[in-house]
C-alpha atoms as a PDB file:
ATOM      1  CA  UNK A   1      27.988 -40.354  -7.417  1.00  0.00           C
ATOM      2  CA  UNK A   2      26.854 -36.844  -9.126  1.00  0.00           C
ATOM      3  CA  UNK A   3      23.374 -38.762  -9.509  1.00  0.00           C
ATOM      4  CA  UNK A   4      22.913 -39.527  -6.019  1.00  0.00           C
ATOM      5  CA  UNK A   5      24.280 -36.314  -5.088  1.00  0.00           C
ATOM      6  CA  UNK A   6      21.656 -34.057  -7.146  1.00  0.00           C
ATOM      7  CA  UNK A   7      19.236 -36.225  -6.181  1.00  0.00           C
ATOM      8  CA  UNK A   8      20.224 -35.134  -2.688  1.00  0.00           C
ATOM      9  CA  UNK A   9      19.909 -31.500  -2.999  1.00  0.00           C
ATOM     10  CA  UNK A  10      16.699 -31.752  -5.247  1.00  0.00           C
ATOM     11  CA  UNK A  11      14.863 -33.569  -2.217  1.00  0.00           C
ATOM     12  CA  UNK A  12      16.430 -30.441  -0.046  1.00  0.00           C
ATOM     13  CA  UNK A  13      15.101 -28.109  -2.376  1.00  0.00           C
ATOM     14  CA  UNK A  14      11.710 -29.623  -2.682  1.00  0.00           C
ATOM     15  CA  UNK A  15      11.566 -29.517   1.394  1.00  0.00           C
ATOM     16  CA  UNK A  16      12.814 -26.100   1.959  1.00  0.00           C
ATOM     17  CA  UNK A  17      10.486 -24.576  -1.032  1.00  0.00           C
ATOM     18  CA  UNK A  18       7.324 -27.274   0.438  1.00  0.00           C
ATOM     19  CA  UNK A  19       7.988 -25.411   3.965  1.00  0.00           C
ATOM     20  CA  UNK A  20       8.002 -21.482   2.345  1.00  0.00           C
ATOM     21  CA  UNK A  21       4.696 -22.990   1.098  1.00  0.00           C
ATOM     22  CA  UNK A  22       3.005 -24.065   3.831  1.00  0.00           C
ATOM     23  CA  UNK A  23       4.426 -20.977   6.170  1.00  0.00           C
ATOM     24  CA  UNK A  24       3.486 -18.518   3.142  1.00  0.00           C
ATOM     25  CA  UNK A  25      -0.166 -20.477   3.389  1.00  0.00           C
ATOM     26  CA  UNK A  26      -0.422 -20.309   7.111  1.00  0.00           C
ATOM     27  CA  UNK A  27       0.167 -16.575   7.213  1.00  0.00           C
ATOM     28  CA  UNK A  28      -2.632 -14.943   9.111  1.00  0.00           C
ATOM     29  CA  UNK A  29      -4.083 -11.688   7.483  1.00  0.00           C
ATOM     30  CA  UNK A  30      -5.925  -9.267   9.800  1.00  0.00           C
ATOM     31  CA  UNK A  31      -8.710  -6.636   8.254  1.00  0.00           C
ATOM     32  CA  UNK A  32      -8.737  -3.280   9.832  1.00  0.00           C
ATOM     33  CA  UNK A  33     -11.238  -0.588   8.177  1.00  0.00           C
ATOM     34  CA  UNK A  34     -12.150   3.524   9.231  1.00  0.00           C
ATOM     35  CA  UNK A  35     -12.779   6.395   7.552  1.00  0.00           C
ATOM     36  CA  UNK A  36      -9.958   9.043   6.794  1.00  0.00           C
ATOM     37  CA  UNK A  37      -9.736  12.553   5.477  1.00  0.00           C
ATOM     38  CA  UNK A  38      -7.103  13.314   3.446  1.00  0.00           C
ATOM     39  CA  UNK A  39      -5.905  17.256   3.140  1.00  0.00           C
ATOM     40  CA  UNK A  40      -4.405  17.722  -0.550  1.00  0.00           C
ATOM     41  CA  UNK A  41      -1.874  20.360  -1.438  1.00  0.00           C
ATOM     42  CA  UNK A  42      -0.615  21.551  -4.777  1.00  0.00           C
ATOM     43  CA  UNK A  43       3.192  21.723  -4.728  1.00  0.00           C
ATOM     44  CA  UNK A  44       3.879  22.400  -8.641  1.00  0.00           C
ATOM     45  CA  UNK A  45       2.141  21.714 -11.863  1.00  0.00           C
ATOM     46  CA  UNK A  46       4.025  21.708 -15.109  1.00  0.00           C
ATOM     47  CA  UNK A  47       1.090  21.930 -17.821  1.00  0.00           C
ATOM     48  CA  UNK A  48       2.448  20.898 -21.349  1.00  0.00           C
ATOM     49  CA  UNK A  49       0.446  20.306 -24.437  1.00  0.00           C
ATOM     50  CA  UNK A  50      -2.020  17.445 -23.854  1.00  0.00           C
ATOM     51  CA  UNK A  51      -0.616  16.564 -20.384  1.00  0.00           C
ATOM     52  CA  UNK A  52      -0.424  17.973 -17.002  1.00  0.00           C
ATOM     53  CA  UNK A  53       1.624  16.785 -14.244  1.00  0.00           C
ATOM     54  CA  UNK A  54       1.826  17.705 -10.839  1.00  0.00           C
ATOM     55  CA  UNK A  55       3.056  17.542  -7.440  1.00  0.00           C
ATOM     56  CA  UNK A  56       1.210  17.385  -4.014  1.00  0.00           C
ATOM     57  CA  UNK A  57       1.890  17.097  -0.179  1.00  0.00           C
ATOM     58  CA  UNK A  58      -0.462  14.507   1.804  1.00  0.00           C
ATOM     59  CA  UNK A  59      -1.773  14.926   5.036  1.00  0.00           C
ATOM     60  CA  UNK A  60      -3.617  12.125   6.526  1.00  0.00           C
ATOM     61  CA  UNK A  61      -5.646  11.415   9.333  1.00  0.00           C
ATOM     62  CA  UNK A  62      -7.284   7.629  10.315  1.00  0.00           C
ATOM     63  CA  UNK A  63     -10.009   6.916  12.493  1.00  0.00           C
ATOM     64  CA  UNK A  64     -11.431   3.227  13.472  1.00  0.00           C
ATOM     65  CA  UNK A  65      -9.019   0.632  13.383  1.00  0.00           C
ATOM     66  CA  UNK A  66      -6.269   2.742  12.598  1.00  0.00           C
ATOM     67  CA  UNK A  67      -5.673   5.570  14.393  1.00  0.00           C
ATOM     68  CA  UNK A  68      -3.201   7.520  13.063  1.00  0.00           C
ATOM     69  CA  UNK A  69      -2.194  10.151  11.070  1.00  0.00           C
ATOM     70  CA  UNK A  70       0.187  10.124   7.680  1.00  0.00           C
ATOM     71  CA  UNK A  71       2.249  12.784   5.740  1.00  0.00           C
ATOM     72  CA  UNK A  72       3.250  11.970   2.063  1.00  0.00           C
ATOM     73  CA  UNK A  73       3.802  13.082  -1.752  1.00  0.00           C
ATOM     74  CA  UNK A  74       2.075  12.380  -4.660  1.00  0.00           C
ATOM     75  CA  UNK A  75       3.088  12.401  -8.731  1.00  0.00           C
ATOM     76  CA  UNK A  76       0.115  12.822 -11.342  1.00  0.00           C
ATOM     77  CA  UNK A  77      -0.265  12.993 -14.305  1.00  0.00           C
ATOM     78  CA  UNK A  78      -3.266  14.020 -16.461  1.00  0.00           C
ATOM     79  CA  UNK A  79      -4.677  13.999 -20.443  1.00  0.00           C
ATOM     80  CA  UNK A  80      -7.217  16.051 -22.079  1.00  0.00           C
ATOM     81  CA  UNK A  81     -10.051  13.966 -20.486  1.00  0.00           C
ATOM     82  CA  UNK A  82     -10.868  14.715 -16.641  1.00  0.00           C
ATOM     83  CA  UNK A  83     -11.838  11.458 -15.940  1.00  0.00           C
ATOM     84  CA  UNK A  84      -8.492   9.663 -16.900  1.00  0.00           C
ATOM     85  CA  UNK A  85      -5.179   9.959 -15.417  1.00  0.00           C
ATOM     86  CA  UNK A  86      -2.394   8.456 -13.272  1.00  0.00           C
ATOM     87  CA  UNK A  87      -0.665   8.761 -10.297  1.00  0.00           C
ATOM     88  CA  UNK A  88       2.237   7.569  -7.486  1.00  0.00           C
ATOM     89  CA  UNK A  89       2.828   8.125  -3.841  1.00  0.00           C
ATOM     90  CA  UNK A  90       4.405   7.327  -0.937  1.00  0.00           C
ATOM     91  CA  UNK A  91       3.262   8.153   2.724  1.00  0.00           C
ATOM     92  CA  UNK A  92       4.420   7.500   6.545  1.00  0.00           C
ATOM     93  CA  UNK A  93       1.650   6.148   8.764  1.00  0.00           C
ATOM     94  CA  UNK A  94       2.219   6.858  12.212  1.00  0.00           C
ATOM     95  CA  UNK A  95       0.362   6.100  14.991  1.00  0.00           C
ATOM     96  CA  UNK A  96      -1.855   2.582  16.394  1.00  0.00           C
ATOM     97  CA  UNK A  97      -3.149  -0.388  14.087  1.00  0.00           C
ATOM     98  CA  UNK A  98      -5.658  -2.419  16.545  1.00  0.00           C
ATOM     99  CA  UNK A  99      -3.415  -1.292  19.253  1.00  0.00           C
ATOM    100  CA  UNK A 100       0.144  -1.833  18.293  1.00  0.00           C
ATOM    101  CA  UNK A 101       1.742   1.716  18.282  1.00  0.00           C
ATOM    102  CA  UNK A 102       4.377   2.559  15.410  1.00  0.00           C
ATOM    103  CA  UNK A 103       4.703   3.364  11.785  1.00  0.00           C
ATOM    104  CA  UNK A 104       4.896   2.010   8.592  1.00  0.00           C
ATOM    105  CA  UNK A 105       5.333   3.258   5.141  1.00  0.00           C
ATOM    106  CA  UNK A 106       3.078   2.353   2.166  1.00  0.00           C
ATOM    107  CA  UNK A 107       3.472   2.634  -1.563  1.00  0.00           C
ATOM    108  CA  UNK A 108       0.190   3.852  -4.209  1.00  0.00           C
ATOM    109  CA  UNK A 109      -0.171   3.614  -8.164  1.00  0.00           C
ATOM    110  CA  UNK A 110      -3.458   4.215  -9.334  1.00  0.00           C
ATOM    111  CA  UNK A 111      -4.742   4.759 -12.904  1.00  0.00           C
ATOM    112  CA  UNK A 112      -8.196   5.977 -13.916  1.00  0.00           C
ATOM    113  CA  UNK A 113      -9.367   5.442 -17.298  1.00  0.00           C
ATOM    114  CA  UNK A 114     -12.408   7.699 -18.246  1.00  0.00           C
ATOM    115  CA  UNK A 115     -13.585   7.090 -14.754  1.00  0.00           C
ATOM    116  CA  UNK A 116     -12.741   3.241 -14.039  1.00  0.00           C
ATOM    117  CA  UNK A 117      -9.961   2.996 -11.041  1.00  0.00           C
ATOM    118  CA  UNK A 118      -7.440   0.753  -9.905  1.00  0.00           C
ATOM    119  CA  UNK A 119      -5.216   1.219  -7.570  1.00  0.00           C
ATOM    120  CA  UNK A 120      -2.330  -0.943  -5.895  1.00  0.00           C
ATOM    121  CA  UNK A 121      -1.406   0.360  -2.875  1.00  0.00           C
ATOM    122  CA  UNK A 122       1.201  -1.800  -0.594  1.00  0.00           C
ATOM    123  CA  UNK A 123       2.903  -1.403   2.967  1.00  0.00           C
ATOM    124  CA  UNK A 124       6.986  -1.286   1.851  1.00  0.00           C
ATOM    125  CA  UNK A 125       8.223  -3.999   3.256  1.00  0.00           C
ATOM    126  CA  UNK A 126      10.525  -3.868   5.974  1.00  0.00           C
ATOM    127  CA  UNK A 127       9.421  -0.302   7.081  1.00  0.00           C
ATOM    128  CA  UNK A 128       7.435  -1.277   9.794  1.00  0.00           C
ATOM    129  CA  UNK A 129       8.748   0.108  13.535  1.00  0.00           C
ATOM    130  CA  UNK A 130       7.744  -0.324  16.981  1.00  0.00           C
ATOM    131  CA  UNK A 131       5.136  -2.539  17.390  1.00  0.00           C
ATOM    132  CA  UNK A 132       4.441  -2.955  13.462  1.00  0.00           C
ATOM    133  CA  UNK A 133       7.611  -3.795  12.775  1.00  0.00           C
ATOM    134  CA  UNK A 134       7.478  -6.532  10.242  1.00  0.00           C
ATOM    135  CA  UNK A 135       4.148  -5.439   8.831  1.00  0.00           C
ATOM    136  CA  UNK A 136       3.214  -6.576   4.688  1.00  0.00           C
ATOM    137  CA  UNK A 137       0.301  -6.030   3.407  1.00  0.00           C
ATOM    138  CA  UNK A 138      -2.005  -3.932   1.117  1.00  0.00           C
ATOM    139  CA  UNK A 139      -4.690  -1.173   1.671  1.00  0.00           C
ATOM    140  CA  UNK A 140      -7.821  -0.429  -0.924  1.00  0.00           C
ATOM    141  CA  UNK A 141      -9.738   2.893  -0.683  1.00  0.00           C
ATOM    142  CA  UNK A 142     -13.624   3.247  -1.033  1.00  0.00           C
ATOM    143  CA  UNK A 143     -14.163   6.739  -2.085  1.00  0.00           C
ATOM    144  CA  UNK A 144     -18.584   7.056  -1.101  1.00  0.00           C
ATOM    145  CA  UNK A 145     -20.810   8.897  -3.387  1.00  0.00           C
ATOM    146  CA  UNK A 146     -20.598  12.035  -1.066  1.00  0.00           C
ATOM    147  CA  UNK A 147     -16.885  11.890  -1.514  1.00  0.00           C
ATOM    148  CA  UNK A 148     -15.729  10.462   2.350  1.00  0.00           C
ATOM    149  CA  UNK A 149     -13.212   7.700   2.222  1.00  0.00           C
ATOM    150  CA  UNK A 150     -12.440   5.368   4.055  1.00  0.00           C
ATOM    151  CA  UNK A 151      -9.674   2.066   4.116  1.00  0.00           C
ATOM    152  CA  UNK A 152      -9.405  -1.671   4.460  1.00  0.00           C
ATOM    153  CA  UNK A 153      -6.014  -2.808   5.360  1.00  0.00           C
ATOM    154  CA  UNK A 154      -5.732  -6.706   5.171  1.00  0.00           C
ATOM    155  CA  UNK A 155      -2.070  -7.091   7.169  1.00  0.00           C
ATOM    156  CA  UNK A 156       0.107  -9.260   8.769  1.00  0.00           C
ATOM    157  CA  UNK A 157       2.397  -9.309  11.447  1.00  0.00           C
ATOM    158  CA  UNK A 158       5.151 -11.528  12.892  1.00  0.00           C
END
């Protein structure tokens, strides 16, 4: 009887996680790109002996597929070479995303190492409102040679 029994919920299992599967693989993504300029403001630096770290405010606007604009804080911290570092933030996007109005939040960690980025940057789940409630997703920044920016944000929505 336990046999046939654990048989019985490890067929239910297997269905239930098959189904996540093929729901999780079905998900559509959506790509939405733009420029945006981002406005950068010292809040407080606390230099120590072979580190730095400071504190900024974030003030965003995006053009394109996003229109919007974003407020936000960032943590950093840096060595004694320029071109390495680290840093966190978190920032409210309000505004459209190819036409659905409402906001979102999203999450950054980035580290350079003498000059070589990578950043994860995600949408915090379950902070979607509005029309982008129920957003997930992640967003990459392309930094140009002549310093613009600009965004891809591969999304979904329910």
């Amino acid at each position: 009887m336990k046999l046939k029994t654990l048989s019985i919920a490890y067929i239910c299992l297997f269905a239930i996680g098959a189904f996540a599967q093929t729901k999780k693989e079905t998900t559509r993504m959506t790509l939405a790109t733009g420029p945006f300029e981002v406005k950068i403001q010292p809040l407080s630096e606390d230099k120590a002996e072979g580190s730095t770290l400071g504190r900024y405010s974030l003030d965003k606007v995006y053009h394109g597929d996003l229109e919007a604009t974003a407020k936000g804080e960032m943590l950093s911290a840096t060595g004694s070479v320029q071109t390495s570092g680290s840093y966190v933030a978190i920032e409210r996007v309000v505004g459209k995303l190819h036409g659905r109005e409402g906001s979102f939040a999203m999450a950054h960690k980035g580290t350079m190492a003498n000059g070589s980025q990578q950043m994860d940057i995600t949408i915090v789940p379950d902070s979607g409102s509005g029309g982008l409630a129920g957003i997930s997703g992640t967003m990459k920044i392309l930094i140009a040679a002549d310093g613009k920016h600009s965004y891809e944000i591969e999304y979904s929505l329910p």
